[in-house]
C-alpha atoms as a PDB file:
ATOM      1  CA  UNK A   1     112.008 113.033 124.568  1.00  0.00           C
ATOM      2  CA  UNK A   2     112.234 109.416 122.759  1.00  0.00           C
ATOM      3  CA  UNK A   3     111.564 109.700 118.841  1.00  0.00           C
ATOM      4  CA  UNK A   4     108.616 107.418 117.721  1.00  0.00           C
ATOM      5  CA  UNK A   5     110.422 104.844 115.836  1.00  0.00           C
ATOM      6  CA  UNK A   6     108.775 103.453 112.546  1.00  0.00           C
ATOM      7  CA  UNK A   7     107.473  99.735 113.126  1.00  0.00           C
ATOM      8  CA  UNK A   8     105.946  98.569 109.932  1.00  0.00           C
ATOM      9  CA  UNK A   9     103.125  96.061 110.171  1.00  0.00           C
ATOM     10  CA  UNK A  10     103.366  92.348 108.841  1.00  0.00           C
ATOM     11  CA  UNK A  11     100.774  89.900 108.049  1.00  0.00           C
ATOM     12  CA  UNK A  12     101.488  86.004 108.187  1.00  0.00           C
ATOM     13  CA  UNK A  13      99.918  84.013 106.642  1.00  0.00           C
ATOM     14  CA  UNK A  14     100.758  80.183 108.021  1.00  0.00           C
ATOM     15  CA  UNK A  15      99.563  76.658 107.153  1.00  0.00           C
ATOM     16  CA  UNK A  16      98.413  75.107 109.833  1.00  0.00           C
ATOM     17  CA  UNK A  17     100.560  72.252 109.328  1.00  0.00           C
ATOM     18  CA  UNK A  18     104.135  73.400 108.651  1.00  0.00           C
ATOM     19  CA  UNK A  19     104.652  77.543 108.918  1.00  0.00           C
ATOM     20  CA  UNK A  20     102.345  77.719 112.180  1.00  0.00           C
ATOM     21  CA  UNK A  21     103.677  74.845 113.808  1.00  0.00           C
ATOM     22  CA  UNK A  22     107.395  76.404 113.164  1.00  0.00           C
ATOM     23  CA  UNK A  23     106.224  79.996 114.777  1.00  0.00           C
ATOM     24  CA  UNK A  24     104.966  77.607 117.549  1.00  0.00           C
ATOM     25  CA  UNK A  25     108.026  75.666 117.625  1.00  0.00           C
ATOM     26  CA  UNK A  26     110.149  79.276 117.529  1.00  0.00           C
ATOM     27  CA  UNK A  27     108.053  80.622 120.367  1.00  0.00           C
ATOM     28  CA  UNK A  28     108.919  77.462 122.428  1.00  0.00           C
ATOM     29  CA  UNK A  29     112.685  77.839 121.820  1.00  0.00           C
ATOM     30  CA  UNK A  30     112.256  81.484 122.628  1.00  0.00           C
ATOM     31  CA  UNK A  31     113.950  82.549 119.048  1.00  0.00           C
ATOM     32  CA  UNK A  32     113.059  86.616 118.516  1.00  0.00           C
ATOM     33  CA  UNK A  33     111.004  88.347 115.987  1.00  0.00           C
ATOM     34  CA  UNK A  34     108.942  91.202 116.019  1.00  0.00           C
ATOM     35  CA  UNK A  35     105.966  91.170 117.284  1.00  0.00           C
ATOM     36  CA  UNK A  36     104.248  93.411 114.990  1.00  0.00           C
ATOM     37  CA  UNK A  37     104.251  89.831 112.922  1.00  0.00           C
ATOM     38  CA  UNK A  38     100.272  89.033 112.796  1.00  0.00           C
ATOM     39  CA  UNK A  39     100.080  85.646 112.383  1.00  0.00           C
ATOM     40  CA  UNK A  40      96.834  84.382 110.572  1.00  0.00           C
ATOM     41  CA  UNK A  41      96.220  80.733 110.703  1.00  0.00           C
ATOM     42  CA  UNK A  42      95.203  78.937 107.430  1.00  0.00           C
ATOM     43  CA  UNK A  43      94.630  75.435 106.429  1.00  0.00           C
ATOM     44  CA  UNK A  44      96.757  75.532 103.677  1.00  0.00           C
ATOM     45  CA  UNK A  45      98.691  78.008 101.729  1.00  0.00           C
ATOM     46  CA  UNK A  46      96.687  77.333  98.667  1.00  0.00           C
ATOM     47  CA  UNK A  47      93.843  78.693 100.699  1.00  0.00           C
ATOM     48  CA  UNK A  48      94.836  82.400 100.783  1.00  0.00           C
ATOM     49  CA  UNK A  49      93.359  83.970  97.864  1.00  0.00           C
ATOM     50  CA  UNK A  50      94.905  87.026  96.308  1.00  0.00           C
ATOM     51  CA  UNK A  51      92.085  89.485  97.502  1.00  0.00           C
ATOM     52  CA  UNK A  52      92.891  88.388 101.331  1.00  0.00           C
ATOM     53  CA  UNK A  53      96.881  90.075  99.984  1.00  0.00           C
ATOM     54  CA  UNK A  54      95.014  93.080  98.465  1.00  0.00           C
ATOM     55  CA  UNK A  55      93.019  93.880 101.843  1.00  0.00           C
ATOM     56  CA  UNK A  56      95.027  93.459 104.237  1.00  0.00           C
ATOM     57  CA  UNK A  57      97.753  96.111 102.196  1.00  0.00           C
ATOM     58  CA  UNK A  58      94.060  98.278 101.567  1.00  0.00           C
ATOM     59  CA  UNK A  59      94.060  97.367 105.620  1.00  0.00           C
ATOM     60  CA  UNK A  60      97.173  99.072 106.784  1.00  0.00           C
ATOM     61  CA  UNK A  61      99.716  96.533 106.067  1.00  0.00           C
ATOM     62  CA  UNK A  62     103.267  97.347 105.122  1.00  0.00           C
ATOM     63  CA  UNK A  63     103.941  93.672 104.136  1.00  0.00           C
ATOM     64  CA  UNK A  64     102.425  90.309 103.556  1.00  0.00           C
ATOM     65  CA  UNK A  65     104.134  87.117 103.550  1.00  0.00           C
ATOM     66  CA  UNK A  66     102.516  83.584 102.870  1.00  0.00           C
ATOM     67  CA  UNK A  67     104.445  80.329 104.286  1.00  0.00           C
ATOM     68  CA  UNK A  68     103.794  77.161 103.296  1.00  0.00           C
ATOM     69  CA  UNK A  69     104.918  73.615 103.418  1.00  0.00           C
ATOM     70  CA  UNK A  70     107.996  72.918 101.404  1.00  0.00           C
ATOM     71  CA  UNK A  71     107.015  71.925  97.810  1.00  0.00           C
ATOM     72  CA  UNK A  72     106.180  67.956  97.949  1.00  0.00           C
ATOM     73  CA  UNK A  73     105.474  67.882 101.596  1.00  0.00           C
ATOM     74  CA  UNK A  74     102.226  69.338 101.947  1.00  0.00           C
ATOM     75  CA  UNK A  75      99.402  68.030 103.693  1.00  0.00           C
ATOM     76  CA  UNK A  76      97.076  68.167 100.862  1.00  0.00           C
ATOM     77  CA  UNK A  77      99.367  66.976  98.488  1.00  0.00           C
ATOM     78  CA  UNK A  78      99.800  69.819  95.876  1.00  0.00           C
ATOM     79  CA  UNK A  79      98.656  72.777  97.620  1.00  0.00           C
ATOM     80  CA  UNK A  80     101.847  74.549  97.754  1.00  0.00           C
ATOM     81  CA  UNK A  81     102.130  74.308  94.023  1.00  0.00           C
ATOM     82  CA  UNK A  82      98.926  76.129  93.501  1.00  0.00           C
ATOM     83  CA  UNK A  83     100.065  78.675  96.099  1.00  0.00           C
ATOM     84  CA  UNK A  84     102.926  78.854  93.862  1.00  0.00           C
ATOM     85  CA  UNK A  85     101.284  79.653  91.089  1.00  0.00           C
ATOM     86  CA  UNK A  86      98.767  82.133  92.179  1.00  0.00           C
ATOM     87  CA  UNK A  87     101.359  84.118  93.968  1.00  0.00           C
ATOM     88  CA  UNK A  88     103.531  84.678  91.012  1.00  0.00           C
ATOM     89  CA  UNK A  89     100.879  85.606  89.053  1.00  0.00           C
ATOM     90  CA  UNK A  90      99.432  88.241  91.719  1.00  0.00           C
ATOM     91  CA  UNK A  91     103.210  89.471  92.276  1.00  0.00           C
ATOM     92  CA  UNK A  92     102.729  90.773  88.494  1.00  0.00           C
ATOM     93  CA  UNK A  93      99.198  92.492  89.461  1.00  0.00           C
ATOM     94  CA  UNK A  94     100.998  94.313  92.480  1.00  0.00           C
ATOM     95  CA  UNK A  95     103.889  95.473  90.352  1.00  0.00           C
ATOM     96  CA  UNK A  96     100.879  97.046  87.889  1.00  0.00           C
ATOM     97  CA  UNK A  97      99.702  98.896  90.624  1.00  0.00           C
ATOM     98  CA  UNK A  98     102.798  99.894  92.151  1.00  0.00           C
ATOM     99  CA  UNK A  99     103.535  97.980  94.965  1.00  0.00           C
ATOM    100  CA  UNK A 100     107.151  97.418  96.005  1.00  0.00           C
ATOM    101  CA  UNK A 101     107.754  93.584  95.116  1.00  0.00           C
ATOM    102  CA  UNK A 102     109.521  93.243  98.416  1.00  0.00           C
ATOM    103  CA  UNK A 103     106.514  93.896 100.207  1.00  0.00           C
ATOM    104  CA  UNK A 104     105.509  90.035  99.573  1.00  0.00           C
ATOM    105  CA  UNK A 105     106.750  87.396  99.680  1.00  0.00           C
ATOM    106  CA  UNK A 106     106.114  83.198  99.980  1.00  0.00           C
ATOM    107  CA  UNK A 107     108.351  81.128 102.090  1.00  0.00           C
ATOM    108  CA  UNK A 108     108.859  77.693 102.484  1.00  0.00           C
ATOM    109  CA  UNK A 109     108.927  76.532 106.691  1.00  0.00           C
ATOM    110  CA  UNK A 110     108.537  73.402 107.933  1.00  0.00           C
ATOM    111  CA  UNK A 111     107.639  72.388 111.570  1.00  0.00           C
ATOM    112  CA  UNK A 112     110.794  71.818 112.196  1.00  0.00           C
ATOM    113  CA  UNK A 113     112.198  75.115 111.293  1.00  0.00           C
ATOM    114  CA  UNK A 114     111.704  77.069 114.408  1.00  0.00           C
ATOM    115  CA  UNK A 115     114.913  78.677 113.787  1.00  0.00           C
ATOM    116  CA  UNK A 116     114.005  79.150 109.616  1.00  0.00           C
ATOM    117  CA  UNK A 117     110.623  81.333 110.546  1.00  0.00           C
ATOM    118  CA  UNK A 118     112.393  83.451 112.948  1.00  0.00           C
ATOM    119  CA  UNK A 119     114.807  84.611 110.979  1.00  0.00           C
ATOM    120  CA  UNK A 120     112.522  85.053 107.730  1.00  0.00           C
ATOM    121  CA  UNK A 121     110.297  87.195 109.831  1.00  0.00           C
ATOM    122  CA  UNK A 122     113.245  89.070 110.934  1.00  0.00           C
ATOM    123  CA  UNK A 123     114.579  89.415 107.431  1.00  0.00           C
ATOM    124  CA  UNK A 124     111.120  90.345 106.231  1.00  0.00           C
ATOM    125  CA  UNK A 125     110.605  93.010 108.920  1.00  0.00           C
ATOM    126  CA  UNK A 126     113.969  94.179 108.142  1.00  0.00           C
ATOM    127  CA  UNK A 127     113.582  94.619 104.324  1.00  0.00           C
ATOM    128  CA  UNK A 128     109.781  96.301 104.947  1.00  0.00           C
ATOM    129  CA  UNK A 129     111.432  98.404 107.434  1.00  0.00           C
ATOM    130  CA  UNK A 130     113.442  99.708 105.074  1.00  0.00           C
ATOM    131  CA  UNK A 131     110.808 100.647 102.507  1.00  0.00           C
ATOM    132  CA  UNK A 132     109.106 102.438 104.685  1.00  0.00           C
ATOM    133  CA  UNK A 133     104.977 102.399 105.162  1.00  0.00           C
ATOM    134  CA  UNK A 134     103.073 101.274 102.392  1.00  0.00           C
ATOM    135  CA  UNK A 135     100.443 104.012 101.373  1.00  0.00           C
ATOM    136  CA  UNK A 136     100.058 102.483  97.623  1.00  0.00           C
ATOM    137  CA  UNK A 137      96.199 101.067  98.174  1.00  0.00           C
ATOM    138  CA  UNK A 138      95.470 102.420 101.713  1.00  0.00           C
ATOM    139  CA  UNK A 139      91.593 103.112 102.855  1.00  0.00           C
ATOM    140  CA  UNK A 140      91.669 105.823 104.833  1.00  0.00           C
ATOM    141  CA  UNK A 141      88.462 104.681 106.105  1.00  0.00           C
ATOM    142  CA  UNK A 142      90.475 101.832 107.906  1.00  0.00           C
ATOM    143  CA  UNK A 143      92.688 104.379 109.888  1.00  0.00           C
ATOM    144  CA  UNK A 144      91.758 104.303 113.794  1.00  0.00           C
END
């Protein structure tokens, strides 16, 4: 009889110029992480608004990360500084409610850091893993 091992869920939340194109670029050199990484596809970092963080936790997630452009090199010039910005203060709104800090985070990934996203995601997967599944803001109305 095989225990059901816990496998937390991660949304991704990639720029489509830098982060996605370095999950693309780790897929194509065949690096490993988990694939219970959902990778959502944005324009820009700066584009994921704080209530997209909040839902997806109310959603099921265990963890959310954001990666972006490295500060100066994004695509719509200051993007990544608003991103910045926004995060840190919604970091502080998740700590009010009780959220586990580690549960977030924003990284930095170019395109050509194939090898940089891989290991974040494994990192990140690792340090959700270990604090276990989020039930802070769940819906039960989401559950299957």
């Amino acid at each position: 009889m095989q225990v059901n091992e816990y496998k937390p869920l991660i949304v991704a939340f990639c720029c489509n110029w830098c982060s996605y194109a370095g999950a693309d670029l780790a897929g194509n050199n065949r690096l490993a992480y988990p694939a219970d990484v959902k990778i959502i596809r944005v324009p820009c970092s700066c584009r994921v608004n704080p209530m997209f963080i909040l839902r997806a936790f109310q959603r099921g997630a265990d963890g959310v990360i954001i990666c972006g452009c490295h500060p100066g090199d994004c695509h719509y010039t200051s993007g990544n500084y608003f991103t910045r910005r926004r995060m840190a203060a919604l970091f502080s709104m998740l700590d009010f409610l009780g959220i586990e800090k580690e549960r977030t985070r924003v990284e930095w990934v170019s395109a050509a850091e194939g090898a940089k996203f891989a290991a974040t995601m494994n990192d990140f997967v690792q340090t959700v893993t270990a604090l276990g599944q989020n039930k802070r803001l769940e819906d039960l109305r989401c559950k299957k």
